[in-house]
Protein backbone atom coordinates (compact mmCIF):
# COMPACT_ATOMS: atom_id res chain seq x y z
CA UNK A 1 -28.89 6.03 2.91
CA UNK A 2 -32.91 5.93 2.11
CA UNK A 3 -34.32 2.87 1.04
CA UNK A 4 -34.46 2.03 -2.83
CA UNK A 5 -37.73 2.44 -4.36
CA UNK A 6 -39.52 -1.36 -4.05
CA UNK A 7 -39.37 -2.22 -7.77
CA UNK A 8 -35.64 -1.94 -7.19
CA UNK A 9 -35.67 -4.68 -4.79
CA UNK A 10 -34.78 -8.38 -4.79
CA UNK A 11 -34.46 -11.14 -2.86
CA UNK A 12 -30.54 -13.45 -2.59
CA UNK A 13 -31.11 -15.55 -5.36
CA UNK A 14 -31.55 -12.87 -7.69
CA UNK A 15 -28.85 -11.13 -6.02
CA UNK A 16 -26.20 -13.23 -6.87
CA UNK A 17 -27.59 -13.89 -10.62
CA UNK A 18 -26.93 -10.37 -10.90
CA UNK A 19 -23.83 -9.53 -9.30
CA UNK A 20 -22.50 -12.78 -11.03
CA UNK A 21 -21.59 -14.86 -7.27
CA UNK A 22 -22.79 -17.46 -5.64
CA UNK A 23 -25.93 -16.83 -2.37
CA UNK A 24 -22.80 -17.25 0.10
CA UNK A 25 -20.67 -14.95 -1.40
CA UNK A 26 -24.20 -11.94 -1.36
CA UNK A 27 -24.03 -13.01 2.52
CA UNK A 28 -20.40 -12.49 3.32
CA UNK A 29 -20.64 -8.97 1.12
CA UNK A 30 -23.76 -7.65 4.01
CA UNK A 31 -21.68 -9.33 6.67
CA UNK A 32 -18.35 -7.38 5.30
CA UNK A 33 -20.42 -3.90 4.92
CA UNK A 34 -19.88 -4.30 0.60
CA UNK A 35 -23.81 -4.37 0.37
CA UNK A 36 -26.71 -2.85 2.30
CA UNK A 37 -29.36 -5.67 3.19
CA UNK A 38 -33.06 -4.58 3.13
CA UNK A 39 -36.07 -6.54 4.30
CA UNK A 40 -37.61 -7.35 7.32
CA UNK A 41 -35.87 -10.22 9.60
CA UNK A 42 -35.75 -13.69 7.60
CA UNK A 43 -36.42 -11.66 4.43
CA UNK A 44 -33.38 -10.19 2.94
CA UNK A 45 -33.44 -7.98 -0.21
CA UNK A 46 -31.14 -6.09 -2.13
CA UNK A 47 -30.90 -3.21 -4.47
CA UNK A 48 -30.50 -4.40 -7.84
CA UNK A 49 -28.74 -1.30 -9.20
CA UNK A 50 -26.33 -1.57 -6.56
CA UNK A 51 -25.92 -5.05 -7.39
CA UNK A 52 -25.48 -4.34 -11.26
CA UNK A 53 -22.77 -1.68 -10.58
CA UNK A 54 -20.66 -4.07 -8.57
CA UNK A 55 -21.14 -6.55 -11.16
CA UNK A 56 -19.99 -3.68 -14.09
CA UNK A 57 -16.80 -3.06 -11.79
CA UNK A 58 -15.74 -6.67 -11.51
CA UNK A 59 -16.15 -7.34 -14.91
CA UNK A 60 -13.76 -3.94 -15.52
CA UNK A 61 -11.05 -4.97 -13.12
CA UNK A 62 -11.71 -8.66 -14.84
CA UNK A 63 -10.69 -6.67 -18.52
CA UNK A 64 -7.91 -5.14 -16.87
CA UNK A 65 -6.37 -7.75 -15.43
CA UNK A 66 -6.47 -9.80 -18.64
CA UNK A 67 -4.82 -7.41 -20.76
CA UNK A 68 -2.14 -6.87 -18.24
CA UNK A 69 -1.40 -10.81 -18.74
CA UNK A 70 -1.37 -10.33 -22.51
């Protein structure tokens, strides 16, 4: 995989605003191989369209499971 262009990248805080999570939860997603971390040591970014899909795919499964309670 080639790194994402660098307007496309953003640092953990942002990260988790967009994916809808919490900082810890961005960390255990690079530790569990869900995300690729860029960045140089002590500096991790992210790609925020990467991000942004994962959040569209929660929210989907989120949908579905709701109307499967209904």
């Amino acid at each position: 995989m080639t790194k994402p262009p660098r307007h496309r990248l953003v640092p953990t805080n942002v990260a988790a605003l967009a994916a809808g999570v919490s900082e810890a939860t961005i960390r255990k997603w690079v530790s569990r191989g869900k995300i690729k971390r860029y960045g140089a040591p002590g500096r991790s970014e992210f790609d925020i369209e990467e991000l942004v899909g994962i959040a569209a795919r929660r929210e989907e499964l989120s949908g579905i499971a709701a109307r499967r309670q209904n």
